[in-house]
C-alpha atoms as a PDB file:
ATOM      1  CA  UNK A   1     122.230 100.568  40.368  1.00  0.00           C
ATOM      2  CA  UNK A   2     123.685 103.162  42.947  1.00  0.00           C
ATOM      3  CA  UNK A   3     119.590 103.616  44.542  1.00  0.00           C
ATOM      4  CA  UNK A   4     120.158  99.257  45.019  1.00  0.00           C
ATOM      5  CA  UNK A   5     123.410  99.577  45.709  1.00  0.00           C
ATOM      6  CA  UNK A   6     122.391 102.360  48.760  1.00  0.00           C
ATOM      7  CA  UNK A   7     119.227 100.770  49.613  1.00  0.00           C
ATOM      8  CA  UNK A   8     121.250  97.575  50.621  1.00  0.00           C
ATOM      9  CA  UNK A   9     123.564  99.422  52.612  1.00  0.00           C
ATOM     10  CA  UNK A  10     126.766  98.200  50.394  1.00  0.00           C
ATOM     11  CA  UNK A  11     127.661 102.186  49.782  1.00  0.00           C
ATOM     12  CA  UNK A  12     127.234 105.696  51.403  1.00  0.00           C
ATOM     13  CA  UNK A  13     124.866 108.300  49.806  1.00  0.00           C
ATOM     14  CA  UNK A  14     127.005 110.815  47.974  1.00  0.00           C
ATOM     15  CA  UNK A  15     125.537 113.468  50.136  1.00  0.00           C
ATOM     16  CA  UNK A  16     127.983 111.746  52.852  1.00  0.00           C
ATOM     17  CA  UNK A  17     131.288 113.118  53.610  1.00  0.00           C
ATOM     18  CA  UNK A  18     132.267 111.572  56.549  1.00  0.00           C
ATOM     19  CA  UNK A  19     134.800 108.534  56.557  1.00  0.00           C
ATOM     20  CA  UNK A  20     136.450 106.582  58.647  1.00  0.00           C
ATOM     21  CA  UNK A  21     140.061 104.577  58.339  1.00  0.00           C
ATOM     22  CA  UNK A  22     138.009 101.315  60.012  1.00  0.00           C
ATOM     23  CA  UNK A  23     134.672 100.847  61.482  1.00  0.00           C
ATOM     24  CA  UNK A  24     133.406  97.993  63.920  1.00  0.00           C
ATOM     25  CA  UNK A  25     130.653  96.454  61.669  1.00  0.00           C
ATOM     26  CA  UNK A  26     130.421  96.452  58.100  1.00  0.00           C
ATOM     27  CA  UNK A  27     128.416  98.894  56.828  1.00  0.00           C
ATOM     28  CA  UNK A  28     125.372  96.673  55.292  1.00  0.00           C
ATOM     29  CA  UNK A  29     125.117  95.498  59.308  1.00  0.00           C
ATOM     30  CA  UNK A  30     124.820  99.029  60.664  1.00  0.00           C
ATOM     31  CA  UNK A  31     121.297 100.335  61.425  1.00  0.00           C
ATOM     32  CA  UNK A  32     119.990 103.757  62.607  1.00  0.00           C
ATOM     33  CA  UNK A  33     120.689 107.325  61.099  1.00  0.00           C
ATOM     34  CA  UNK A  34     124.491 107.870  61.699  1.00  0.00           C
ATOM     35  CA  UNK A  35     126.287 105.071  59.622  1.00  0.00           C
ATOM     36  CA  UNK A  36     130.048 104.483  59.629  1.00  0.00           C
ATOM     37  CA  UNK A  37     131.532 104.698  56.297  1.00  0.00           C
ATOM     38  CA  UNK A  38     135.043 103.895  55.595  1.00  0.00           C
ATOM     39  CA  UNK A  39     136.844 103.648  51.995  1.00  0.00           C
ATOM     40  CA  UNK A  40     135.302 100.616  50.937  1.00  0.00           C
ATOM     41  CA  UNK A  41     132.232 102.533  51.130  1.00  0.00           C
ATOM     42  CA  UNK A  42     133.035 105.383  48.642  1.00  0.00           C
ATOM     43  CA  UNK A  43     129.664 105.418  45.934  1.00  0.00           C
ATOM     44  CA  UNK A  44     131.970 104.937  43.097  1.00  0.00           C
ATOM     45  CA  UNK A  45     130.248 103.383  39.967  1.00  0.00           C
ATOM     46  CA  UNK A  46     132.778 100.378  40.458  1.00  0.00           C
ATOM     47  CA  UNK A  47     131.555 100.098  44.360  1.00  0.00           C
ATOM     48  CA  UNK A  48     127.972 100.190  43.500  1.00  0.00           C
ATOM     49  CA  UNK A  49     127.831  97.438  40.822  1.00  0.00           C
ATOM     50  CA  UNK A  50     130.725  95.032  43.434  1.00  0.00           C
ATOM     51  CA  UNK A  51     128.567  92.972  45.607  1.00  0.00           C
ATOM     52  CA  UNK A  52     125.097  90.887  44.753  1.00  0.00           C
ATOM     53  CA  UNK A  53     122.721  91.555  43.548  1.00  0.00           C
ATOM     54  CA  UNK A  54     123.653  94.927  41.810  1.00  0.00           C
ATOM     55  CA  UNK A  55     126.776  93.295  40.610  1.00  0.00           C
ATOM     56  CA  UNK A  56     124.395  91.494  38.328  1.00  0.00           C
ATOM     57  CA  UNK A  57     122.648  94.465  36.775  1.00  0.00           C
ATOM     58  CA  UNK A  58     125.978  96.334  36.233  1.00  0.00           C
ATOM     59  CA  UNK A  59     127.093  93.231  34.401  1.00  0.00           C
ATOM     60  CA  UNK A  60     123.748  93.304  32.297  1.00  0.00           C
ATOM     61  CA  UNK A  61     124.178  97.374  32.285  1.00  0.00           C
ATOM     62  CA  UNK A  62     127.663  96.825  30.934  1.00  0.00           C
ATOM     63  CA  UNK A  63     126.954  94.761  28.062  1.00  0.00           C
ATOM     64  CA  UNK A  64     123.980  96.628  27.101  1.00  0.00           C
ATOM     65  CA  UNK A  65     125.093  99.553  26.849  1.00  0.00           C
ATOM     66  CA  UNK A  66     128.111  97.457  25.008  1.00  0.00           C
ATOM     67  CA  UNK A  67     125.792  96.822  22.559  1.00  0.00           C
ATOM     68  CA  UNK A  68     124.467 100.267  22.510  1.00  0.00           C
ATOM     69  CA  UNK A  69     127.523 101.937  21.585  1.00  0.00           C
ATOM     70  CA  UNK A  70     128.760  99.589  19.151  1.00  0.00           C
ATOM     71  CA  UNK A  71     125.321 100.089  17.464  1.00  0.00           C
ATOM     72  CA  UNK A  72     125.614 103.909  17.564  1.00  0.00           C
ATOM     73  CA  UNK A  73     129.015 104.165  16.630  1.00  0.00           C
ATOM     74  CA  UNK A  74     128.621 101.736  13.150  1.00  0.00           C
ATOM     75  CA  UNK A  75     125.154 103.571  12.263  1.00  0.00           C
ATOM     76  CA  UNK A  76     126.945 107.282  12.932  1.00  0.00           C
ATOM     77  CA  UNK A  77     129.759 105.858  10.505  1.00  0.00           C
ATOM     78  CA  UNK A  78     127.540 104.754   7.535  1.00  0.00           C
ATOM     79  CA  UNK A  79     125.266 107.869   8.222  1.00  0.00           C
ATOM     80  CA  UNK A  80     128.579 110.128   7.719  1.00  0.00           C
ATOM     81  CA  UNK A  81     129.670 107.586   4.549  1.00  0.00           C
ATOM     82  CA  UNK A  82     125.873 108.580   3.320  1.00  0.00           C
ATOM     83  CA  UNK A  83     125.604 111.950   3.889  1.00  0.00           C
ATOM     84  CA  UNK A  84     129.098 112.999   2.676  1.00  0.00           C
ATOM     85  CA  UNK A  85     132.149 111.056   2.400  1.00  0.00           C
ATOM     86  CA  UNK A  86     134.340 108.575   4.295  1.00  0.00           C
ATOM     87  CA  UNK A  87     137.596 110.137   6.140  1.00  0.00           C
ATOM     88  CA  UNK A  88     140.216 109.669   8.850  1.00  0.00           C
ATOM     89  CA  UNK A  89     137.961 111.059  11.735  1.00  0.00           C
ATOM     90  CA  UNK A  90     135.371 108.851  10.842  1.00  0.00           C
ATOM     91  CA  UNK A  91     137.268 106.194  10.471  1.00  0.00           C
ATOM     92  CA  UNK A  92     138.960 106.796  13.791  1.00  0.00           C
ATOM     93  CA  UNK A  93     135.578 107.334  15.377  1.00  0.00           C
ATOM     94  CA  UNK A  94     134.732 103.799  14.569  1.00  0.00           C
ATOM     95  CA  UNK A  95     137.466 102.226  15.565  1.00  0.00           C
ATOM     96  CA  UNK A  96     137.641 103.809  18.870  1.00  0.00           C
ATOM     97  CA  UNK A  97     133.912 103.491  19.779  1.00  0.00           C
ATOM     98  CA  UNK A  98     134.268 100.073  19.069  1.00  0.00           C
ATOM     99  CA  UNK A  99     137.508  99.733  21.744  1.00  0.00           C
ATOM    100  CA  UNK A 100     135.624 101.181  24.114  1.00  0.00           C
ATOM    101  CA  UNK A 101     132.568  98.531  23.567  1.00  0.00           C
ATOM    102  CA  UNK A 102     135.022  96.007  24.487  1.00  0.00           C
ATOM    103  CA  UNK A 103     136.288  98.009  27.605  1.00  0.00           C
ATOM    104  CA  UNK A 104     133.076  98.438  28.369  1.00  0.00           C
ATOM    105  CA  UNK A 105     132.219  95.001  28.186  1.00  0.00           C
ATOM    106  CA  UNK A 106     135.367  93.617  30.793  1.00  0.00           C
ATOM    107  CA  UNK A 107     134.314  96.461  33.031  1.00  0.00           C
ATOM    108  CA  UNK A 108     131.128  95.254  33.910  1.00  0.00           C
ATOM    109  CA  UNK A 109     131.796  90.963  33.962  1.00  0.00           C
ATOM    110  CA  UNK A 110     135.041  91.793  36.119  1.00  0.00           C
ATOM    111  CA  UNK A 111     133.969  93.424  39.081  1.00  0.00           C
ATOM    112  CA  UNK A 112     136.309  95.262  41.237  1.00  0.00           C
ATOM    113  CA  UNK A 113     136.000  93.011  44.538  1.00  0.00           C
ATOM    114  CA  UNK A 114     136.553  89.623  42.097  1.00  0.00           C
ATOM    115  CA  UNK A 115     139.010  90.868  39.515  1.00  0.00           C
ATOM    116  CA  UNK A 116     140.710  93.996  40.474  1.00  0.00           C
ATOM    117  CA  UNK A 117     142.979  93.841  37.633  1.00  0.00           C
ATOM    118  CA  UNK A 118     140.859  92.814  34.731  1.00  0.00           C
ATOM    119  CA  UNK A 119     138.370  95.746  35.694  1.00  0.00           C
ATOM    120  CA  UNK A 120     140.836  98.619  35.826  1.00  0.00           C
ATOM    121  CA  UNK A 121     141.915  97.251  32.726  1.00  0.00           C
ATOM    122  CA  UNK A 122     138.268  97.384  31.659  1.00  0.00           C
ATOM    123  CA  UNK A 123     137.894 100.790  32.922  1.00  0.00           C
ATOM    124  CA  UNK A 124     141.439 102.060  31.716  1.00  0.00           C
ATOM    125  CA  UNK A 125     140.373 101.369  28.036  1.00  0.00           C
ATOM    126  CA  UNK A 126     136.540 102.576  28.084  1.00  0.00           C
ATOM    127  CA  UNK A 127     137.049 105.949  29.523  1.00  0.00           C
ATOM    128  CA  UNK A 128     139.664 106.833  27.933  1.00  0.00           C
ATOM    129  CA  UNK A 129     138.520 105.710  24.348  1.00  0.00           C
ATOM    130  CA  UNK A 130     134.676 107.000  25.441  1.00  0.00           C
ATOM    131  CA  UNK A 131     136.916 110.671  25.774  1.00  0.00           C
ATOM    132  CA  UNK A 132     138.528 110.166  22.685  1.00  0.00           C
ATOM    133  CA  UNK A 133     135.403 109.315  21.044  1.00  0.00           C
ATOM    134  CA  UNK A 134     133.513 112.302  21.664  1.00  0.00           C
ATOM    135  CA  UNK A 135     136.396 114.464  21.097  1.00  0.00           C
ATOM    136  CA  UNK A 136     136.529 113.093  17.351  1.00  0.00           C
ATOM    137  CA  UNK A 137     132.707 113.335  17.010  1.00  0.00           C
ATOM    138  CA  UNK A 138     133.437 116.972  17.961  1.00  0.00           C
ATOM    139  CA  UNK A 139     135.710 117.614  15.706  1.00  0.00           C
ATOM    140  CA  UNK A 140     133.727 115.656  12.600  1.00  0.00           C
ATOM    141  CA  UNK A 141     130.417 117.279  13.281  1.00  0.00           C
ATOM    142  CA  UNK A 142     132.676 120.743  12.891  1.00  0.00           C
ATOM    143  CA  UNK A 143     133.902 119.778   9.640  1.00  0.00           C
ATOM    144  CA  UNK A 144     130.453 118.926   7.991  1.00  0.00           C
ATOM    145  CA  UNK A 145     128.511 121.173   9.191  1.00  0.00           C
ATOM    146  CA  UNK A 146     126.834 123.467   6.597  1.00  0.00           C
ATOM    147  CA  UNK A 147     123.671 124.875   8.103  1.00  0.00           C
ATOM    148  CA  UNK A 148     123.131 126.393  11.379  1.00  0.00           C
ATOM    149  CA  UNK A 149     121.106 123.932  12.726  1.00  0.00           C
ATOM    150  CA  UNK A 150     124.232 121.492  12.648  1.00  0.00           C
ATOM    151  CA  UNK A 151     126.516 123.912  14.000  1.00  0.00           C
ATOM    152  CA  UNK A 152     124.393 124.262  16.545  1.00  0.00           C
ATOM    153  CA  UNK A 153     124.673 120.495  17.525  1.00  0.00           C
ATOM    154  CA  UNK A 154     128.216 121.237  16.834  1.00  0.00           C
ATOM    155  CA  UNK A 155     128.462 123.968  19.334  1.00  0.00           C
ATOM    156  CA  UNK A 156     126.453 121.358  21.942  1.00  0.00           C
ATOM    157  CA  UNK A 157     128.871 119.209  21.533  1.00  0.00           C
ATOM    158  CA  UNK A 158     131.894 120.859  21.965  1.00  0.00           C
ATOM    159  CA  UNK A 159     130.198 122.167  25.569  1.00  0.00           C
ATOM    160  CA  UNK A 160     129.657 118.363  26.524  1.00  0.00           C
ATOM    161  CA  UNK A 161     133.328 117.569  25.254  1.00  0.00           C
ATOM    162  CA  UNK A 162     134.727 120.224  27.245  1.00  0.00           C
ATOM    163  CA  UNK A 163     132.823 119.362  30.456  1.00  0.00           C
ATOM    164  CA  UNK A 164     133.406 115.835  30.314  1.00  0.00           C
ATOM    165  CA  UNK A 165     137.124 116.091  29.753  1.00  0.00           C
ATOM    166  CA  UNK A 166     137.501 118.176  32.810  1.00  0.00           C
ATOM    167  CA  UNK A 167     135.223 115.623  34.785  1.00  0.00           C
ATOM    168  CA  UNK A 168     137.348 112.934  33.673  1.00  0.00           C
ATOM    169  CA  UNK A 169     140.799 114.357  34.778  1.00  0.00           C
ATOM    170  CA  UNK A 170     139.160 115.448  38.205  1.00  0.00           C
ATOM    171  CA  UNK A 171     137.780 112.231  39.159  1.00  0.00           C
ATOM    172  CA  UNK A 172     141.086 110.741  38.100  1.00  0.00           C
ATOM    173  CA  UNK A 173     143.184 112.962  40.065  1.00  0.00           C
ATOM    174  CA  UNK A 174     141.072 112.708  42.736  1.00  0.00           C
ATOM    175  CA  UNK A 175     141.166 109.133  43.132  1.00  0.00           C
ATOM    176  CA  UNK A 176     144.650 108.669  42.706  1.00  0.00           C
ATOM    177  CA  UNK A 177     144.204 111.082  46.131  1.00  0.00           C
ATOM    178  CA  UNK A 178     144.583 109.416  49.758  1.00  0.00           C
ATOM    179  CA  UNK A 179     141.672 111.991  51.211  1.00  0.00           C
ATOM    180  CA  UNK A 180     138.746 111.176  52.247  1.00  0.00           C
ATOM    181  CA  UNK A 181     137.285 113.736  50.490  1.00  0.00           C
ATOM    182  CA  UNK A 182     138.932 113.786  47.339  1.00  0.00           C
ATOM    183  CA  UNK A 183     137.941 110.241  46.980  1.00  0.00           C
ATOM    184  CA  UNK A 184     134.295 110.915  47.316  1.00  0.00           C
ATOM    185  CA  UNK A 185     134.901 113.885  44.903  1.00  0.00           C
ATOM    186  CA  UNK A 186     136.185 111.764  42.265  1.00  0.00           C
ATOM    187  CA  UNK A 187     132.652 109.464  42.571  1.00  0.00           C
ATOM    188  CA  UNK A 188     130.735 112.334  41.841  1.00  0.00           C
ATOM    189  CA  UNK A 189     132.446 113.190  39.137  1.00  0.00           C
ATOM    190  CA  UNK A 190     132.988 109.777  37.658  1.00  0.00           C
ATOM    191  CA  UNK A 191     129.280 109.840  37.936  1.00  0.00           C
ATOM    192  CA  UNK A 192     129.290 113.073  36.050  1.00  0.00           C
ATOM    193  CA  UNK A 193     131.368 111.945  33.327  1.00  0.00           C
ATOM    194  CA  UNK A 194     129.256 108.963  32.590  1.00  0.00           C
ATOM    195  CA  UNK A 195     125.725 111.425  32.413  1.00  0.00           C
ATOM    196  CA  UNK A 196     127.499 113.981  30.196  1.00  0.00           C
ATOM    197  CA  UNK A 197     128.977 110.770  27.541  1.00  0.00           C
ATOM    198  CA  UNK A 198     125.015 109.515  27.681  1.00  0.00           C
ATOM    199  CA  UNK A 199     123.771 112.826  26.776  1.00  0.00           C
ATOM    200  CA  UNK A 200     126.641 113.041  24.112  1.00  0.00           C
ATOM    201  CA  UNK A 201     125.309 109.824  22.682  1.00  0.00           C
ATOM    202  CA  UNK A 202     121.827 111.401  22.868  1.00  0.00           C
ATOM    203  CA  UNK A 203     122.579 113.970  21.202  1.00  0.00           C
ATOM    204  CA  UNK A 204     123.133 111.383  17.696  1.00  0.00           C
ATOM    205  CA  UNK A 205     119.500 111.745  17.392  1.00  0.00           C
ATOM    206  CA  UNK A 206     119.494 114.911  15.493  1.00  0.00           C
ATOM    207  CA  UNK A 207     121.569 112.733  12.581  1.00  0.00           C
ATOM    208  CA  UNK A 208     119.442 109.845  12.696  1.00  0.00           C
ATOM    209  CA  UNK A 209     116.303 110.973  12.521  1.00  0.00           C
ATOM    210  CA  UNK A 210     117.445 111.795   9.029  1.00  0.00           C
ATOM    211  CA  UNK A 211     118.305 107.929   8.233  1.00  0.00           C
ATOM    212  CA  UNK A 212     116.892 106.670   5.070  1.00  0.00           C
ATOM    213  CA  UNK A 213     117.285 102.968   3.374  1.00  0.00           C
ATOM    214  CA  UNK A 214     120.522 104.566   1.983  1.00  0.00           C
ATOM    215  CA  UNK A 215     122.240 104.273   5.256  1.00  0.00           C
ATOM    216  CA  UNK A 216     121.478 100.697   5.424  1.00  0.00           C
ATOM    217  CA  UNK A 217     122.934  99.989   2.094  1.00  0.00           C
ATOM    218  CA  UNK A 218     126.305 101.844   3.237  1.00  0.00           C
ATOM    219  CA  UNK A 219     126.048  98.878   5.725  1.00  0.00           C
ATOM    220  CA  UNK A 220     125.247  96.347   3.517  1.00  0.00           C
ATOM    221  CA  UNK A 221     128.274  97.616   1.315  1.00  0.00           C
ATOM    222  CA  UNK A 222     130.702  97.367   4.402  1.00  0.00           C
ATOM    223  CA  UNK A 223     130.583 101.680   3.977  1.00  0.00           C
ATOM    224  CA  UNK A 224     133.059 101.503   0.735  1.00  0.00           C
ATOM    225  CA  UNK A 225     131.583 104.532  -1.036  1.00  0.00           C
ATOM    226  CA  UNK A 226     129.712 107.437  -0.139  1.00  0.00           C
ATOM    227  CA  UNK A 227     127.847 109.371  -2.554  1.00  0.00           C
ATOM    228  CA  UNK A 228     130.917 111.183  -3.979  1.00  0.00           C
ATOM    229  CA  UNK A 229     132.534 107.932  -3.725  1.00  0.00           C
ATOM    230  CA  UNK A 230     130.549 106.732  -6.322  1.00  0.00           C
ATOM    231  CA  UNK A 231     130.874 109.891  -8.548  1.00  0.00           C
ATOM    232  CA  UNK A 232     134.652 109.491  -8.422  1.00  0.00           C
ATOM    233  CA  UNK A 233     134.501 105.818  -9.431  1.00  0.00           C
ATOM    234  CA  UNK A 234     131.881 106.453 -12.372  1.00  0.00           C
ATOM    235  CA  UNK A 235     134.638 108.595 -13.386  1.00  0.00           C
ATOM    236  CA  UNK A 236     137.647 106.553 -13.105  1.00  0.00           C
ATOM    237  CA  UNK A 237     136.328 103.927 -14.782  1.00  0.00           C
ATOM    238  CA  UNK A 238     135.507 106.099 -17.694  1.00  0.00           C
ATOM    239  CA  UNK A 239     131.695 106.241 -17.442  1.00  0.00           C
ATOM    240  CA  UNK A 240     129.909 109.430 -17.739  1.00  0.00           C
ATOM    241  CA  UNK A 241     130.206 112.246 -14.739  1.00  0.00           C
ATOM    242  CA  UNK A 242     127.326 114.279 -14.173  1.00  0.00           C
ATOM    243  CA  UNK A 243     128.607 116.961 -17.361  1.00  0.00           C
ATOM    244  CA  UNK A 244     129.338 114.359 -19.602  1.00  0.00           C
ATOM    245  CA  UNK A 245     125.558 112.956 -18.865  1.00  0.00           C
ATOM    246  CA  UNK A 246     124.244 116.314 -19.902  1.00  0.00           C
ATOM    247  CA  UNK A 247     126.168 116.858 -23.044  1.00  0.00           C
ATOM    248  CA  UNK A 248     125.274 113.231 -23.863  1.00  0.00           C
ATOM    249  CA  UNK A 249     121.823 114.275 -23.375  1.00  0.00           C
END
């Protein structure tokens, strides 16, 4: 999206730090090496996915990767509901991936240069609720963790947390900035932010190449019970627990 948006001259390659408060032609007229840039210009994910046609792929980016993350997020929750047991974070984690799906989604169908409001509302609920997100996944993979292998992944994690959080606040301060500059800073990291949360979401792969039919039946159960779920409700309603089994055996 940012290589169209570039190619058709609608922003200026990040490598640029030279703006302007006005220029006499639009930058998608301008020809030869030195280009004008003003504002308008800054490679911000927004800016690169405003004008035809790379308005349409970030539209069908949007809701893909909608899709994606609504996906991951219900498959980490029944893998957790499988593995161990259901709990707040988990629950949280759902719930929160699944806000920032729909963020996600009114991002990408409201583009900036249409519907400024409806896409900073789009933008103020999916990265925010993306940080949350990985923060919680953080914090969960912590708390089950049992071998070194998954602390490991929970170490990874934490790192990606860490450096997304502070590439969130910077390209928020940043653009909140009237500098030149600062507002081509806070593209790059806004572009930063976005890599490091795909990479986060990568990182699920160590999880679910463990996925068995089991998983799918947490699903299929709308993720009631886990496996000590089902001990605990064997017991309640007065069945045999696993030391009554052997006595009865």
């Amino acid at each position: 999206m940012y290589a169209m948006a570039l190619y058709n001259q609608h922003v200026c390659p990040v490598d640029n730090w030279l703006y302007n408060q006005s220029c006499e032609e639009e930058l998608f007229l301008q020809s030869g090496a030195d280009l004008c840039c003003t504002l308008d210009n800054v490679p911000l994910i927004s800016k690169c996915g405003a004008l035809p046609p790379e308005s349409c792929f970030f539209s069908l980016i949007c809701s893909t990767g909608s899709f994606m993350v609504m996906m991951i997020v219900l498959l980490r929750y029944a893998h957790v509901i499988e593995k161990h047991q259901n709990c707040v974070l988990n629950t949280a984690s759902l719930s929160t991936g699944w806000i920032c799906a729909a963020g996600l989604i009114v991002l990408g169908n409201f583009q900036v240069d249409n519907a400024k409001v409806l896409h900073y509302v789009g933008a103020g609920i999916a990265f925010p609720t993306s940080m949350l997100f990985v923060c919680l996944q953080s914090a969960l993979t912590y708390r089950l963790a049992k071998t070194q292998g998954e602390y490991s992944v929970a170490h990874l994690r934490l790192c990606l947390t860490l450096l997304s959080f502070v590439a969130l606040v910077l390209s928020g301060v940043f653009f909140c900035q009237e500098s030149f500059v600062l507002q081509h800073a806070s593209a790059i990291f806004e572009w930063v932010f976005c890599v490091i949360i795909i990479l986060f979401y990568g990182t699920f792969a160590f999880e679910f190449a463990g996925m068995s039919e089991a998983t799918m039946a947490v699903l299929a159960r709308g993720g009631a019970l886990g496996p000590a779920g089902r001990e605990h409700k064997v017991e309640a309603l007065g069945g045999p627990g696993p030391h009554q089994s052997e006595n009865m055996l």
